[in-house]
N, C-alpha and C. Protein backbone atom coordinates (compact mmCIF):
# COMPACT_ATOMS: atom_id res chain seq x y z
N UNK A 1 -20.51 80.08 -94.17
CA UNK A 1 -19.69 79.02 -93.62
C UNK A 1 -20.35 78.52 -92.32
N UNK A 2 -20.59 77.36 -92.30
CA UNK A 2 -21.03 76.79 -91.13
C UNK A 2 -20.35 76.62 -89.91
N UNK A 3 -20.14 76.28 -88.95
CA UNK A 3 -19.49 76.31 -87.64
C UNK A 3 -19.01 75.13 -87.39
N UNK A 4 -18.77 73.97 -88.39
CA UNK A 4 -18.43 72.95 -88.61
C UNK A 4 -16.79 73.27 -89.52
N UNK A 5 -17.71 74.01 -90.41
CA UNK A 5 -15.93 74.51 -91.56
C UNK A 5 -15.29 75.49 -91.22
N UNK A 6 -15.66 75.95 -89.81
CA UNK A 6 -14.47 77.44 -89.33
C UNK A 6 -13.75 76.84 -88.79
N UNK A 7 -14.49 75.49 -87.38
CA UNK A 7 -13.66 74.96 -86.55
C UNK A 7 -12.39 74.09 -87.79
N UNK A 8 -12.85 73.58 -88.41
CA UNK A 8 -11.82 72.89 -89.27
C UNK A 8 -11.01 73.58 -90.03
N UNK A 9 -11.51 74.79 -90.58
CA UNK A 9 -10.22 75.96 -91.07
C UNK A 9 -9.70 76.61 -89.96
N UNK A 10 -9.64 76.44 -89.07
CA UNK A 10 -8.95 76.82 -88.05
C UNK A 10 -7.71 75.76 -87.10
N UNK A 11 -8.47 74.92 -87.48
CA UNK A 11 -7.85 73.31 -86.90
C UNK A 11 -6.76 73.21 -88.16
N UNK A 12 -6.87 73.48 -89.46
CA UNK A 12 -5.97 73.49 -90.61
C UNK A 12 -4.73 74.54 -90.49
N UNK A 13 -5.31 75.61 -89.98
CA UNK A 13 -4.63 77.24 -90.03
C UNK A 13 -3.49 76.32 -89.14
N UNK A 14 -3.82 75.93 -87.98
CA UNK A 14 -2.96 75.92 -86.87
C UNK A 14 -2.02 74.69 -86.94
N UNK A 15 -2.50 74.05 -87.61
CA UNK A 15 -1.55 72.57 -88.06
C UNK A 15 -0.85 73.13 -89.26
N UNK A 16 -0.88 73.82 -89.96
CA UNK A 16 0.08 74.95 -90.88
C UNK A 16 0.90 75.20 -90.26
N UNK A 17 0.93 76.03 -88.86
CA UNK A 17 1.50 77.01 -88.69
C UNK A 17 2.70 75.91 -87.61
N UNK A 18 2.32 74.81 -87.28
CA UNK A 18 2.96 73.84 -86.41
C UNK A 18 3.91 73.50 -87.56
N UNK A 19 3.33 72.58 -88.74
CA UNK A 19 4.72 72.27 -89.27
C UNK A 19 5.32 73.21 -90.08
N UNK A 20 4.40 74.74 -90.64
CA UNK A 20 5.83 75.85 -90.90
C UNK A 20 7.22 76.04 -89.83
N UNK A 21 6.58 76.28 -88.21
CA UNK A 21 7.41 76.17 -87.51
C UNK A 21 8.77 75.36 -86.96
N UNK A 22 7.65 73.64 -87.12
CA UNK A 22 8.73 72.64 -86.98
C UNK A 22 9.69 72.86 -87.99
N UNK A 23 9.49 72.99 -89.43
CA UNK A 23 10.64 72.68 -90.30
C UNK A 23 11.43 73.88 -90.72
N UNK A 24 11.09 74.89 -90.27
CA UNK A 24 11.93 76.36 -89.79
C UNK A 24 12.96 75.69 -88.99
N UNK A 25 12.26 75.54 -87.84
CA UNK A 25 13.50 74.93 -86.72
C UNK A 25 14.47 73.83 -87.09
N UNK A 26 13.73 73.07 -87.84
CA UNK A 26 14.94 71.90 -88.01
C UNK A 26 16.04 72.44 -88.80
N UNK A 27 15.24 73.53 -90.19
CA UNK A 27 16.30 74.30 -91.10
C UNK A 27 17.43 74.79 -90.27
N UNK A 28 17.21 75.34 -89.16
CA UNK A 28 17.95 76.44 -88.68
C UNK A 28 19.01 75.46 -87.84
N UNK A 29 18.67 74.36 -87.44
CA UNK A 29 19.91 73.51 -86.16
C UNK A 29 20.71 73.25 -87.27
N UNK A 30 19.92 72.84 -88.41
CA UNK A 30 20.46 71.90 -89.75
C UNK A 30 21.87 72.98 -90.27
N UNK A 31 21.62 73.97 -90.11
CA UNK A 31 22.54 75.26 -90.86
C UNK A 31 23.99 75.31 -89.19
N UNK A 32 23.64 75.25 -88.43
CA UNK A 32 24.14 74.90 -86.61
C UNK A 32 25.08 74.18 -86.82
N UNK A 33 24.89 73.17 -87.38
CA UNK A 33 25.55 72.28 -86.91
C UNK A 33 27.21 71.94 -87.39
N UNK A 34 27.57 71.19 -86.37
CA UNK A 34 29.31 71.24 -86.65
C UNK A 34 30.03 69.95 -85.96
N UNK A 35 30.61 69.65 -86.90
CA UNK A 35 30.42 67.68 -86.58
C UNK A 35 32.31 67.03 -86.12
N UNK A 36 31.87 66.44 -85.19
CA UNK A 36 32.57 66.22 -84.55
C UNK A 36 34.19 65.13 -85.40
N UNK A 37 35.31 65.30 -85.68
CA UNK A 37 36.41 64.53 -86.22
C UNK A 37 37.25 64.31 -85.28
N UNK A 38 38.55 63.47 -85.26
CA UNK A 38 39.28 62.84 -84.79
C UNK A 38 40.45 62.97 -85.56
N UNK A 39 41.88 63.33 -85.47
CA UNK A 39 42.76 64.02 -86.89
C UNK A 39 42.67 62.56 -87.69
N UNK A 40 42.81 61.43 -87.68
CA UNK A 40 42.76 60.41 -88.37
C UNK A 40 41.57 60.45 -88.83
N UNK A 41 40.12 60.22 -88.56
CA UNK A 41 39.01 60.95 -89.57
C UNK A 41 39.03 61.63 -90.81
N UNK A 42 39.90 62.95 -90.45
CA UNK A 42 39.62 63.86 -91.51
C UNK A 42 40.30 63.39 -92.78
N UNK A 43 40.89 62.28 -92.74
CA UNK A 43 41.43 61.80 -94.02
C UNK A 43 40.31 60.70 -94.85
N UNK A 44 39.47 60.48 -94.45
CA UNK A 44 38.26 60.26 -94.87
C UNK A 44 37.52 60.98 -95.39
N UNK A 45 37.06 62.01 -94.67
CA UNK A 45 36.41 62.69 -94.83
C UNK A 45 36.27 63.78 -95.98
N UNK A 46 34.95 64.43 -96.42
CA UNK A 46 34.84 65.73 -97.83
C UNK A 46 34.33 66.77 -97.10
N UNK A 47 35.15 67.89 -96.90
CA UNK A 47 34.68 68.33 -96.07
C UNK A 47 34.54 69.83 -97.24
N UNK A 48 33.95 70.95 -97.38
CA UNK A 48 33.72 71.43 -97.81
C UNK A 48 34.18 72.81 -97.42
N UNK A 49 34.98 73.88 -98.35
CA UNK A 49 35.81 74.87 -98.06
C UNK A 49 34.74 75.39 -97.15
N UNK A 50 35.24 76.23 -95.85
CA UNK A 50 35.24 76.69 -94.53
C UNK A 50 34.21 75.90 -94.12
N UNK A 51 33.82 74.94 -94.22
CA UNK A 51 32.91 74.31 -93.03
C UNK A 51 33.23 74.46 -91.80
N UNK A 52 32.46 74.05 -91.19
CA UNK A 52 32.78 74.35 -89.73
C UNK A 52 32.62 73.11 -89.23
N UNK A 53 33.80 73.06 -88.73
CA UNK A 53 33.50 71.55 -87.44
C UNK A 53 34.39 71.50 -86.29
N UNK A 54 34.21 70.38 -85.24
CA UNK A 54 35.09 70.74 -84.32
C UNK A 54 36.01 69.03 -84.48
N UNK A 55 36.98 70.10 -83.79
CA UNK A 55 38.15 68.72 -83.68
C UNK A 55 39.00 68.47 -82.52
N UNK A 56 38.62 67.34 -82.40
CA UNK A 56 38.98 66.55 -80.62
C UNK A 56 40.56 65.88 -81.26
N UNK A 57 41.01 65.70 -80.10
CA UNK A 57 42.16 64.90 -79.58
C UNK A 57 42.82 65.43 -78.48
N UNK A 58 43.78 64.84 -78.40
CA UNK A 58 45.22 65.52 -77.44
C UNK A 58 46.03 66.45 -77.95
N UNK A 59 46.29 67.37 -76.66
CA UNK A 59 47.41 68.35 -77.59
C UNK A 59 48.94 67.49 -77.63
N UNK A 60 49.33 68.09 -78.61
CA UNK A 60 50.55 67.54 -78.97
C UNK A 60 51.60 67.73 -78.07
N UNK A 61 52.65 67.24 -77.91
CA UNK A 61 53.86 67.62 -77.06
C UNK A 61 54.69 68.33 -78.13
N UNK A 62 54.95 69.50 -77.29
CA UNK A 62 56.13 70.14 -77.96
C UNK A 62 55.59 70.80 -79.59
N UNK A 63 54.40 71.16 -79.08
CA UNK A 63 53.75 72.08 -80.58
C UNK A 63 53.39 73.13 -80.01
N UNK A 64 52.94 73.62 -78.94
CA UNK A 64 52.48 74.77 -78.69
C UNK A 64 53.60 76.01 -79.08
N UNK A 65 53.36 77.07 -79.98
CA UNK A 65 53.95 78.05 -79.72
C UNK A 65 53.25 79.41 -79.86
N UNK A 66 53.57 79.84 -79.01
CA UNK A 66 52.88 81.27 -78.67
C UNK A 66 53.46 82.50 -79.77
N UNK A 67 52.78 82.82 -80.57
CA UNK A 67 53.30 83.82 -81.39
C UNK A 67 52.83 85.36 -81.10
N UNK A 68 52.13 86.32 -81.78
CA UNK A 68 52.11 87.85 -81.31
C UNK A 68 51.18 88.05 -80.57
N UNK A 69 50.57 88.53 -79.45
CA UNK A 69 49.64 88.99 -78.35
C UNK A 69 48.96 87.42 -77.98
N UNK A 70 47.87 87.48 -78.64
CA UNK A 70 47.03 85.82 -77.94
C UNK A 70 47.30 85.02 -79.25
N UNK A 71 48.33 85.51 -80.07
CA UNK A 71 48.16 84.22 -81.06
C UNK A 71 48.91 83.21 -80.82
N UNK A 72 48.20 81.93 -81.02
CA UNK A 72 49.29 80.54 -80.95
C UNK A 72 48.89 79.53 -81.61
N UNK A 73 49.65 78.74 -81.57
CA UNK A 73 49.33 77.59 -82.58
C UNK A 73 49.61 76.08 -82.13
N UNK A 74 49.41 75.23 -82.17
CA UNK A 74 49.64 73.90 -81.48
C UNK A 74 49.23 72.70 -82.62
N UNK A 75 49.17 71.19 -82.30
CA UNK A 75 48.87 70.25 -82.76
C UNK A 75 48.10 69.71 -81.86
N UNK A 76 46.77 69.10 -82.53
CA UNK A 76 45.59 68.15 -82.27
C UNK A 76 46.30 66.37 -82.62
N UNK A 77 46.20 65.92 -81.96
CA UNK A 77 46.94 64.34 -82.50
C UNK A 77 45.72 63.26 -81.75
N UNK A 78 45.70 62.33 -82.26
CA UNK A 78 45.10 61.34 -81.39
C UNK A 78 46.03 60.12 -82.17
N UNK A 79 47.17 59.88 -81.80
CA UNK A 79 48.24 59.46 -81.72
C UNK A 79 48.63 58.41 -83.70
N UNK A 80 47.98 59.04 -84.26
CA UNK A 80 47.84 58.02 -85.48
C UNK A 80 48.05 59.35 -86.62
N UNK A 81 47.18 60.47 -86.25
CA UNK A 81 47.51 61.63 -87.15
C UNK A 81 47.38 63.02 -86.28
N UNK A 82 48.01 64.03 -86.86
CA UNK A 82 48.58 65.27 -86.21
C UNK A 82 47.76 66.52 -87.25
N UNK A 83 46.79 67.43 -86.31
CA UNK A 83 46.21 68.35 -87.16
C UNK A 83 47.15 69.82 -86.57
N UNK A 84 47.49 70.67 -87.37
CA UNK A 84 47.97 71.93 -86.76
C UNK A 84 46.73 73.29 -86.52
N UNK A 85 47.07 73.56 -85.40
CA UNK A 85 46.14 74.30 -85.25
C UNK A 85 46.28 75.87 -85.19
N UNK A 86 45.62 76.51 -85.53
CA UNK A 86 46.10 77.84 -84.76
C UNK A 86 44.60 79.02 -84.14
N UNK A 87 44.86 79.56 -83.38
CA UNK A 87 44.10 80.23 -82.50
C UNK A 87 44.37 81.18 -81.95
N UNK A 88 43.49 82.54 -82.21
CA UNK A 88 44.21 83.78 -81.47
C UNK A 88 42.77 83.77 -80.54
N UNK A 89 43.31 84.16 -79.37
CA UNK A 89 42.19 84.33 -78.21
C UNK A 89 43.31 83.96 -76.77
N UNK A 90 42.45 83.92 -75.43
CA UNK A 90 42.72 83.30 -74.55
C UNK A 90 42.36 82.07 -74.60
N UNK A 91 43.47 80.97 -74.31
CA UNK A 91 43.47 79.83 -73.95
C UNK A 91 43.09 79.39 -72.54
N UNK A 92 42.37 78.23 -72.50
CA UNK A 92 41.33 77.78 -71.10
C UNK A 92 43.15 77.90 -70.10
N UNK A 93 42.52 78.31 -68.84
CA UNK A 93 43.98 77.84 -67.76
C UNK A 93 44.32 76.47 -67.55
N UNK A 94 43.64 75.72 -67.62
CA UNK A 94 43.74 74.06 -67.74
C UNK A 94 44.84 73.76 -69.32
N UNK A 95 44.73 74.40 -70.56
CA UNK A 95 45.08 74.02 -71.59
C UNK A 95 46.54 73.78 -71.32
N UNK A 96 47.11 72.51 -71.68
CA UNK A 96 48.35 72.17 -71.95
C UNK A 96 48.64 70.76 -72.87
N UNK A 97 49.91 70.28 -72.81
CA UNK A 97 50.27 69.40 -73.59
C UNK A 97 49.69 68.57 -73.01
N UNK A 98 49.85 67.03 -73.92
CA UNK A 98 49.01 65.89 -73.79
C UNK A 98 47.80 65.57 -73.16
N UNK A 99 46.73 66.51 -73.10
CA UNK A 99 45.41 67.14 -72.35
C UNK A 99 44.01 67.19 -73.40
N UNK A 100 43.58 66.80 -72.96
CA UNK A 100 41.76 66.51 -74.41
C UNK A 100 41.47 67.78 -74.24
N UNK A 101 41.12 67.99 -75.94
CA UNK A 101 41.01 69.07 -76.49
C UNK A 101 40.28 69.14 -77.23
N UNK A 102 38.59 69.95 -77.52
CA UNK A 102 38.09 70.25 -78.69
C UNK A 102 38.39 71.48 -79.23
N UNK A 103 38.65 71.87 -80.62
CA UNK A 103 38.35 73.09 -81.41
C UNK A 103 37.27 73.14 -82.21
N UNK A 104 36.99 74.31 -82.24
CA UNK A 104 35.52 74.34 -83.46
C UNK A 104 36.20 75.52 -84.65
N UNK A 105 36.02 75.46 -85.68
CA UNK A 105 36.54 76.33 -86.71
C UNK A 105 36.14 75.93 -88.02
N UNK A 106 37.34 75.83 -88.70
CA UNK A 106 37.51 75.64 -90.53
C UNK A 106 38.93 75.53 -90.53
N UNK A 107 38.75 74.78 -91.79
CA UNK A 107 40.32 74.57 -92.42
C UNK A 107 40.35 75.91 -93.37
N UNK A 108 41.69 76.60 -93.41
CA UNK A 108 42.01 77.77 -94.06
C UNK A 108 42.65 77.37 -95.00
N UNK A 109 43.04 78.27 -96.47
CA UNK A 109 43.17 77.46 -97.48
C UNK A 109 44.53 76.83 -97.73
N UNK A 110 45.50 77.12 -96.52
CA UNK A 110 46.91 76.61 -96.03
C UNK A 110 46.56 75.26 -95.47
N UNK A 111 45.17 74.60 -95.06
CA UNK A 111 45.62 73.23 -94.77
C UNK A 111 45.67 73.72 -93.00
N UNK A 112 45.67 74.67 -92.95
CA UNK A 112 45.79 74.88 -91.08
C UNK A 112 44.22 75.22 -90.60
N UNK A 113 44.13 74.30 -89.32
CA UNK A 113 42.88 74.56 -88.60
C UNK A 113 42.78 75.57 -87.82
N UNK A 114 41.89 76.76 -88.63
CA UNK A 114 41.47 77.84 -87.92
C UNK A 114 40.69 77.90 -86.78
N UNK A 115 41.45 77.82 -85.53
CA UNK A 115 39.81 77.62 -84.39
C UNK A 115 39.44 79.18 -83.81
N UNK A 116 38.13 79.32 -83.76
CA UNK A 116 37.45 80.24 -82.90
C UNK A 116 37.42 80.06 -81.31
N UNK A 117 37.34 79.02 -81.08
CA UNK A 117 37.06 78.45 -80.13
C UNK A 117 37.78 77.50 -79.35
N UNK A 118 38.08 77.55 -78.56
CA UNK A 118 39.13 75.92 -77.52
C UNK A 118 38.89 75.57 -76.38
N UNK A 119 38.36 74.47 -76.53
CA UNK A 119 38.06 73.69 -74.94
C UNK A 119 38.67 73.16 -74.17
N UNK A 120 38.57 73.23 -73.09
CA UNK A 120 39.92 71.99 -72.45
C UNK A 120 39.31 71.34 -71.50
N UNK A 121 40.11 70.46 -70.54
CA UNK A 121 39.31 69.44 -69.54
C UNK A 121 39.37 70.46 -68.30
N UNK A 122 38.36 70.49 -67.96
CA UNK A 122 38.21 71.16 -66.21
C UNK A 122 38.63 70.51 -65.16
N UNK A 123 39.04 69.19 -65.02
CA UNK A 123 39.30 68.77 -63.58
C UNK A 123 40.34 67.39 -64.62
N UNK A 124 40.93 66.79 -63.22
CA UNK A 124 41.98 65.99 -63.36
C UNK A 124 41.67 64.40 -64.12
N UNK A 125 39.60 64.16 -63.73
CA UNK A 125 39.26 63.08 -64.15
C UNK A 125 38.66 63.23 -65.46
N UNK A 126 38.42 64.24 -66.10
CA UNK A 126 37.39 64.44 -67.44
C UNK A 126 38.35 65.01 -68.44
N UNK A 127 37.39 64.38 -69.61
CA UNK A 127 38.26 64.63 -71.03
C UNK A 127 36.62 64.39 -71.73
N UNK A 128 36.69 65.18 -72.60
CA UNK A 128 35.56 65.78 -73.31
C UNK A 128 35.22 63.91 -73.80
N UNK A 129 33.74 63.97 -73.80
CA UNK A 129 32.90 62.97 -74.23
C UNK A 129 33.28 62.27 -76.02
N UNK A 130 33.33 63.19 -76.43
CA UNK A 130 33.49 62.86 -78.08
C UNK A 130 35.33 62.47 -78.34
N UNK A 131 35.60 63.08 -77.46
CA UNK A 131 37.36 62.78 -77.46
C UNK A 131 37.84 61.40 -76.68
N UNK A 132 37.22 61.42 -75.54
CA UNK A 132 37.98 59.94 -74.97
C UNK A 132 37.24 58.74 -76.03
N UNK A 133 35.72 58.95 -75.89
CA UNK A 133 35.31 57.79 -77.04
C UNK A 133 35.84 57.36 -78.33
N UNK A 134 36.39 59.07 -79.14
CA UNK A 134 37.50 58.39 -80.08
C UNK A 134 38.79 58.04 -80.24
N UNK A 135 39.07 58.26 -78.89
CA UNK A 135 40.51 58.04 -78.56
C UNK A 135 40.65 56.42 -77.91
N UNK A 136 39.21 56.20 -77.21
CA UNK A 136 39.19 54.45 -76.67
C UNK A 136 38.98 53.75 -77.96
N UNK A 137 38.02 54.05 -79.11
CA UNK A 137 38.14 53.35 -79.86
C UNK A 137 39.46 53.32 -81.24
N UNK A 138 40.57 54.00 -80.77
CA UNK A 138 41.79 53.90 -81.49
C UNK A 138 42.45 52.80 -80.54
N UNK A 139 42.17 52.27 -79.19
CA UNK A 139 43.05 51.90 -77.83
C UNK A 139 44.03 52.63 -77.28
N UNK A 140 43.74 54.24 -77.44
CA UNK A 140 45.00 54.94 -77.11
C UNK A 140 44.80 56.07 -75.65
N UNK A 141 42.92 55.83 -75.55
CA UNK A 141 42.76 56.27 -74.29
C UNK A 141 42.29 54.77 -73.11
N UNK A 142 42.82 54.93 -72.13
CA UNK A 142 42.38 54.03 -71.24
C UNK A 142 41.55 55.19 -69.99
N UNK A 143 40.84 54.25 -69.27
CA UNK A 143 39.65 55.42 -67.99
C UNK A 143 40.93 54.73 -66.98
N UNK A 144 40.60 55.69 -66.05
CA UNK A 144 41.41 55.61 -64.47
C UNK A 144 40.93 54.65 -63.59
C-alpha cells in the first residue's frame, strides 16, 4: 500500500466513524423526544399508547385534589378543553390554580394523564414559553 492509499483509508475510516456517530446521536434525541400539546390539540392528534409528551396550559380552578401521601390530581385547561391529570410526587411551591403549567407523562388506559413530572412558573411575570404561545394563539393569554 502506498502512502497515498493509507492516508485515504484513514481519511475514509474517520469519515465512517463521524457519520456512525452523527446518526447514533440523532437516533438517540429521536427516541428523547416528547412533544409539546395544548388540551384542545390532543383532539387532533394520534398519539400512540404510552407515548410520552408534555402538556401545557392553566391549572384548572377548583380541580386540584389531594388524595393519599403526594398523590393528586388536577385539570390542564387552556380554556376551550380540560385534560385531567394526576401526579404523585411533590408539587413545585409556586403550583396553584389558574397558573401555567407543563406536565410530561402518558395517557393511561383510563383516558387520565399520567405525569412524572410538573412544572410551574417561578416568578409573578413568567409562564412557560410553549404555554403562553399556545394560549396567545387561542386569545386567551394576554402579556402584562
Amino acid at each position: 500500500m502506498t502512502r497515498k492509499q493509507k492516508r485515504l483509508s484513514i481519511i475514509a475510516g474517520g469519515a465512517a466513524f463521524l457519520v456512525a456517530a452523527t446518526a447514533l446521536t440523532f437516533y438517540a434525541l429521536g427516541q428523547k423526544a416528547s412533544y409539546f400539546y395544548m388540551p384542545a390539540d390532543l383532539q387532533a392528534a394520534t398519539l400512540e399508547p404510552g407515548q410520552r409528551i408534555r402538556l401545557g396550559g392553566l391549572v384548572e380552578k377548583g380541580t386540584i385534589v389531594r388524595g393519599q401521601g403526594t398523590q393528586v390530581s388536577f385539570g390542564v385547561t387552556d380554556h376551550e378543553k380540560s385534560v385531567k391529570v394526576t401526579y404523585s410526587g411533590i408539587l413545585p411551591d409556586l403550583f396553584r390554580e389558574e397558573q401555567g403549567v407543563i406536565t410530561e407523562g402518558s395517557f393511561g388506559s383510563d383516558g387520565v394523564f399520567v405525569a412524572d413530572s410538573v412544572l410551574a412558573k417561578h416568578d409573578e411575570n413568567y409562564m412557560p414559553k410553549e404555554v403562553a404561545d399556545g394560549l396567545k394563539a387561542k386569545g386567551v393569554w394576554q402579556e402584562n
